[in-house]
N, C-alpha and C. Protein backbone atom coordinates (compact mmCIF):
# COMPACT_ATOMS: atom_id res chain seq x y z
N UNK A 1 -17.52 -45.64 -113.57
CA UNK A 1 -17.03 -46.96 -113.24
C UNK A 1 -17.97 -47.98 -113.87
N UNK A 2 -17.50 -49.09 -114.19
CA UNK A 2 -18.20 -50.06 -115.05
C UNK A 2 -18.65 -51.12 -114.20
N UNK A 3 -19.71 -51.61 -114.23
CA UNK A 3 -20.09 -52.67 -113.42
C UNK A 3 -19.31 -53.69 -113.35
N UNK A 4 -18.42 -53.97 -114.50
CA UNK A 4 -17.53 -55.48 -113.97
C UNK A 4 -16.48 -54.71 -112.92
N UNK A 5 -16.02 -53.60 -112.99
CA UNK A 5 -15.25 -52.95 -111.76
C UNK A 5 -15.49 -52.62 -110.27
N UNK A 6 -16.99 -52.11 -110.48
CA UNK A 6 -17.75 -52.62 -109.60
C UNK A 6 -17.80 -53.35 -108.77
N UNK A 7 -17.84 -54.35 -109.52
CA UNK A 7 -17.98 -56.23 -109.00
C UNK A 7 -16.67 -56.54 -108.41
N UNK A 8 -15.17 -56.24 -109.17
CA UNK A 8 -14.30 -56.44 -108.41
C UNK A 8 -13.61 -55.17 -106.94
N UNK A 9 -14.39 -54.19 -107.08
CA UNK A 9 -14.32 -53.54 -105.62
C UNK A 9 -14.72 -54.13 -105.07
N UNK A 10 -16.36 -54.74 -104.95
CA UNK A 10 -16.97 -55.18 -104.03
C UNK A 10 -15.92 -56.54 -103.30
N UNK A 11 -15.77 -57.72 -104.37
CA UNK A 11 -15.22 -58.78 -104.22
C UNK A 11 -13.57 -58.16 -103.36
N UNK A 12 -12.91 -57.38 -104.00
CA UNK A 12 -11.94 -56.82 -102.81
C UNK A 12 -12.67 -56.62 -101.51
N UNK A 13 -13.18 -55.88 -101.31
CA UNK A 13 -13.82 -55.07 -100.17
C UNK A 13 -14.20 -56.08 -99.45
N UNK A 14 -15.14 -57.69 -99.88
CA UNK A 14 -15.35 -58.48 -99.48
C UNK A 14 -13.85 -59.38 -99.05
N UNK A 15 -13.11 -59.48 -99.60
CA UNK A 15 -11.73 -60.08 -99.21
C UNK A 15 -11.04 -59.90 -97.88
N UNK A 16 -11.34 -58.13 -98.00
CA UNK A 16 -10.14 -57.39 -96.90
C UNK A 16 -11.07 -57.97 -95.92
N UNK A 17 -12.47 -57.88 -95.32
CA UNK A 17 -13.13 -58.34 -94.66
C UNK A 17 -12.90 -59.71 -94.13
N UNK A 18 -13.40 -60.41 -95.22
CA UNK A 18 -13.06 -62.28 -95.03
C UNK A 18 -12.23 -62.73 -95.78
N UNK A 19 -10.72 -63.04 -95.31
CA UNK A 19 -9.89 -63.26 -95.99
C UNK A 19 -9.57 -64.70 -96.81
N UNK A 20 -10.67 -65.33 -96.22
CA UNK A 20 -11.20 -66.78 -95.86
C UNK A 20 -12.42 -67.09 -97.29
N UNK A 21 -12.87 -65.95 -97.55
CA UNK A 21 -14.10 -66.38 -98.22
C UNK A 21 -13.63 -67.00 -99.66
N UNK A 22 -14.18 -67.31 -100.43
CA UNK A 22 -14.32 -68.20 -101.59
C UNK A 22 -15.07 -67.32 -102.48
N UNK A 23 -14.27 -66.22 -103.01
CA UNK A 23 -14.70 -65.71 -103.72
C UNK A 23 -15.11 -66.30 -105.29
N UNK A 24 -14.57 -67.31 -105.52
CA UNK A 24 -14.77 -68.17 -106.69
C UNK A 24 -15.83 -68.61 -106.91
N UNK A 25 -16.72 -69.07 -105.75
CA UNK A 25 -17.77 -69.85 -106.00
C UNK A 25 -18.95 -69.22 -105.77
N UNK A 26 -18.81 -67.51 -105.62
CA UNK A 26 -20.27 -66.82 -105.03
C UNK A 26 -20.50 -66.81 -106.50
N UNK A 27 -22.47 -66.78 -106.08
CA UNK A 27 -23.56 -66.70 -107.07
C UNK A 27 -23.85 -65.50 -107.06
N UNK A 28 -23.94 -64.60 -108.00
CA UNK A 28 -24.07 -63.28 -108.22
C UNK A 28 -25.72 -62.93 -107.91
N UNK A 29 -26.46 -63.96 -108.11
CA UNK A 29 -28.11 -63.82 -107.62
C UNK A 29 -28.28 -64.01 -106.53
N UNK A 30 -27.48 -64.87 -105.76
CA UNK A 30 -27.73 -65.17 -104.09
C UNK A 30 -27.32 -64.12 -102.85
N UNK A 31 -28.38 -64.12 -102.12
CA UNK A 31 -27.27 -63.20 -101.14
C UNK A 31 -26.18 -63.85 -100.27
N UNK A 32 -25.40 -62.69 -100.37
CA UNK A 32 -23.88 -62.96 -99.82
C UNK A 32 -24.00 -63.46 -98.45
N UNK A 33 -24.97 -63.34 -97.61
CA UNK A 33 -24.49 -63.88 -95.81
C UNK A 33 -25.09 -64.99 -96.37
N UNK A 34 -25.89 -66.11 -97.48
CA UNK A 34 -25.63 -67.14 -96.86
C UNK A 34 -24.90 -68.11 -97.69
N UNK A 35 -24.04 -67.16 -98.62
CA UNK A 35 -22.79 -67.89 -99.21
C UNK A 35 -21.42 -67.60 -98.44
N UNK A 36 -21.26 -66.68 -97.93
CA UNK A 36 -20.10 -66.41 -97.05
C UNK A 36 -20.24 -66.06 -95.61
N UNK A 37 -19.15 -66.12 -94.62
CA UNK A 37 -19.53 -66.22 -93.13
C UNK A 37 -19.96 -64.37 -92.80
N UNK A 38 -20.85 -63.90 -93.62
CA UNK A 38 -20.33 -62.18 -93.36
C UNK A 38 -21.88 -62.34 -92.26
N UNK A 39 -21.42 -61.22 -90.86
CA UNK A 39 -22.60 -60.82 -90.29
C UNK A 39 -22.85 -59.44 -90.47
N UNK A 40 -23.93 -58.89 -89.16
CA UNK A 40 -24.36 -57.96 -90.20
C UNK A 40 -22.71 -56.70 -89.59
N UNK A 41 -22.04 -57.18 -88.96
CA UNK A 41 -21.08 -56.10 -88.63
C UNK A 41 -19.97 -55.91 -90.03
N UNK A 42 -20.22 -56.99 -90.87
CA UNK A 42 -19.06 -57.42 -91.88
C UNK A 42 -19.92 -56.12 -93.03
N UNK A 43 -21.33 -56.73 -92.99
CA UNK A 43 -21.66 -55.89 -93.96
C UNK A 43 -22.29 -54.23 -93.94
N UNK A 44 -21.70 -53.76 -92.32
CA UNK A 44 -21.82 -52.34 -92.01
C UNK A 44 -20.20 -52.00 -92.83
N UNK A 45 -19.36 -52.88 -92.84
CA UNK A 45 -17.64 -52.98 -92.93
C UNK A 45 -17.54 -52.50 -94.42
N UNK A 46 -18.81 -53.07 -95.35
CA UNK A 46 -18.44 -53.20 -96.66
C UNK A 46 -19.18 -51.54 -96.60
N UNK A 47 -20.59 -51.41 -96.43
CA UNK A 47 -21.07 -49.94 -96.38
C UNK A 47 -19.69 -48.90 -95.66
N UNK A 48 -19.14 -48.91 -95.25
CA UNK A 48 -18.20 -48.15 -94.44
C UNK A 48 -17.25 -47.54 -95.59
N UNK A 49 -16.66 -49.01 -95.89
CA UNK A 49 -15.92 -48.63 -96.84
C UNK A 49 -15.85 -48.11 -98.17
N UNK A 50 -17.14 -48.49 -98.68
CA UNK A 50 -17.90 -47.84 -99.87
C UNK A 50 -17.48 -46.16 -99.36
N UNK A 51 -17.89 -45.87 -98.49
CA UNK A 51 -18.43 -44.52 -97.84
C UNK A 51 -16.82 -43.97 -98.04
N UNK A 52 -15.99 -44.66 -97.59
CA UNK A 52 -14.70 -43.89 -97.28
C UNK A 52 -13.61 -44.18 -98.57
N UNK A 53 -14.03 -44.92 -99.41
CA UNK A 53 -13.08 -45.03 -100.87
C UNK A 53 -13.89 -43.97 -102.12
N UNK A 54 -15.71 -43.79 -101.48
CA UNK A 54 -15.91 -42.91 -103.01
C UNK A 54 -16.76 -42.17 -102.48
N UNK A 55 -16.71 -42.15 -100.79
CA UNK A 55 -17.88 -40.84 -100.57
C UNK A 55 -19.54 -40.84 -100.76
N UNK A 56 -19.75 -42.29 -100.63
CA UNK A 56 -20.93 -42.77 -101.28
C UNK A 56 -21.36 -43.12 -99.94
N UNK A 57 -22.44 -41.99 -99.73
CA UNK A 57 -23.78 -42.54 -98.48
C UNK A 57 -24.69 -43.76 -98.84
N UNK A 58 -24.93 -45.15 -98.43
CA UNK A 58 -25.69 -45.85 -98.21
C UNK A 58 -27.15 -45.44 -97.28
N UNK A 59 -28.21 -44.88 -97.77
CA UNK A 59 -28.68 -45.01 -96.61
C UNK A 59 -29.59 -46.47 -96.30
N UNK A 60 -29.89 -46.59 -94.81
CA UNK A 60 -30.28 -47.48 -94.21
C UNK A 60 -30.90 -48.28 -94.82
N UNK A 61 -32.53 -47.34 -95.04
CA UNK A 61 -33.34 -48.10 -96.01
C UNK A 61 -32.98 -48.82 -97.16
N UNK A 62 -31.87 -48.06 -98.20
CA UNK A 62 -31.39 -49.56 -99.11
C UNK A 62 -30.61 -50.24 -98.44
N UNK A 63 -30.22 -51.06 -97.59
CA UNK A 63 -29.75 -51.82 -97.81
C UNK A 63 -29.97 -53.00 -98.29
N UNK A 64 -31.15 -53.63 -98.20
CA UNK A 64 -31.66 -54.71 -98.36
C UNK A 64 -31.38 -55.01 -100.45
N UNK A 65 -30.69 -53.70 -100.79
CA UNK A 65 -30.75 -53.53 -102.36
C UNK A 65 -29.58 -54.47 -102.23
N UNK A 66 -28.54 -54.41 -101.36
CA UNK A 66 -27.01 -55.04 -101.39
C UNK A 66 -27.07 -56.28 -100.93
N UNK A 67 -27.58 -57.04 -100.50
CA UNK A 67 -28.20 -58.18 -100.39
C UNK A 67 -27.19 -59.40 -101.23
N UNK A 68 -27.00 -59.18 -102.69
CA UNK A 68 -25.96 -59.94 -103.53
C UNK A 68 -25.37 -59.46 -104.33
N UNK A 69 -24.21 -60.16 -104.70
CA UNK A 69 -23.13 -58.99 -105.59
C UNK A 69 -23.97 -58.38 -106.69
N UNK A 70 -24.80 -59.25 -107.87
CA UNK A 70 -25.94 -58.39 -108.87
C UNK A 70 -26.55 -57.26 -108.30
N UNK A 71 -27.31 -57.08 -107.11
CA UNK A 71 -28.15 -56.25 -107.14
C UNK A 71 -27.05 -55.51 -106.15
N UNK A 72 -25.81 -55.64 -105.34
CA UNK A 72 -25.13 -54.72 -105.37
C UNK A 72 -24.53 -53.71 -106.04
N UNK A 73 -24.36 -54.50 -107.56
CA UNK A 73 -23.39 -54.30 -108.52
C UNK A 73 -24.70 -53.28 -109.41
N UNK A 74 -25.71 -53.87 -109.60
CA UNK A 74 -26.50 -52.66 -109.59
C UNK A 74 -27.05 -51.94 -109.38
N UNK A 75 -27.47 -51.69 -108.19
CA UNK A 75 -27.66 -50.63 -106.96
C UNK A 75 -26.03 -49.61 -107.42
N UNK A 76 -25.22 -49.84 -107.29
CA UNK A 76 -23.88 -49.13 -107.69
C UNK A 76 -23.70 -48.49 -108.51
N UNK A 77 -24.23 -49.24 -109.84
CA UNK A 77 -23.28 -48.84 -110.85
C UNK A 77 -23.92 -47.25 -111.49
N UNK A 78 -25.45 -47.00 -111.40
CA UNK A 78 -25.39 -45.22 -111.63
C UNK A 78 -24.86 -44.58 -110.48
N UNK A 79 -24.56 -44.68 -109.50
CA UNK A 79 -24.07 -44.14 -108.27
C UNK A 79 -22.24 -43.56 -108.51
N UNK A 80 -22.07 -44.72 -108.99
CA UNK A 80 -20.12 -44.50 -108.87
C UNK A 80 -19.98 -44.37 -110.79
N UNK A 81 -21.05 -44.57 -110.93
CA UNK A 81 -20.77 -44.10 -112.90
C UNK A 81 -19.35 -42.94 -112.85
N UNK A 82 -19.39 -41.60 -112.28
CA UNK A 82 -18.63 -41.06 -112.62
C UNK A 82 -17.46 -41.26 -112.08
N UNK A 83 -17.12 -42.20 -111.52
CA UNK A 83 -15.75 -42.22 -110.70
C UNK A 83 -15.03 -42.99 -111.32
């Protein structure tokens, strides 16, 4: 999977969540809770679903890697490379 694909799972995944959010105007360097209303239950929602669309364990300790779509998007992208 290619990182701009990547980017638009996440931005889905972020949608189904907040249907509300403004995906247009997020900064790919900033983190996402304090550009969009996500808490931390939104962003167990996005780990969840990662988990259940490609089988991909998050563990705990990274999370702080997912923080913004960039360092989501690359935290990801050797992970789901083959999918």
């Amino acid at each position: 999977m290619t990182p701009e694909a990547i980017k638009e799972v996440i931005l889905e995944i972020i949608q189904d969540i907040d249907e509300d959010a403004d995906l247009a105007s997020l900064k790919g360097g900033l983190p996402l809770r304090d550009q969009l209303d996500l808490d931390s239950m939104d962003f167990l929602d996005i780990v969840m679903e990662l988990r259940k669309r490609y089988k991909l364990q998050v563990p705990e300790e990274d999370y702080p890697q997912l923080a913004s779509l960039d360092s989501t998007v690359a935290y990801l992208t050797p992970r789901l490379h083959d999918v």
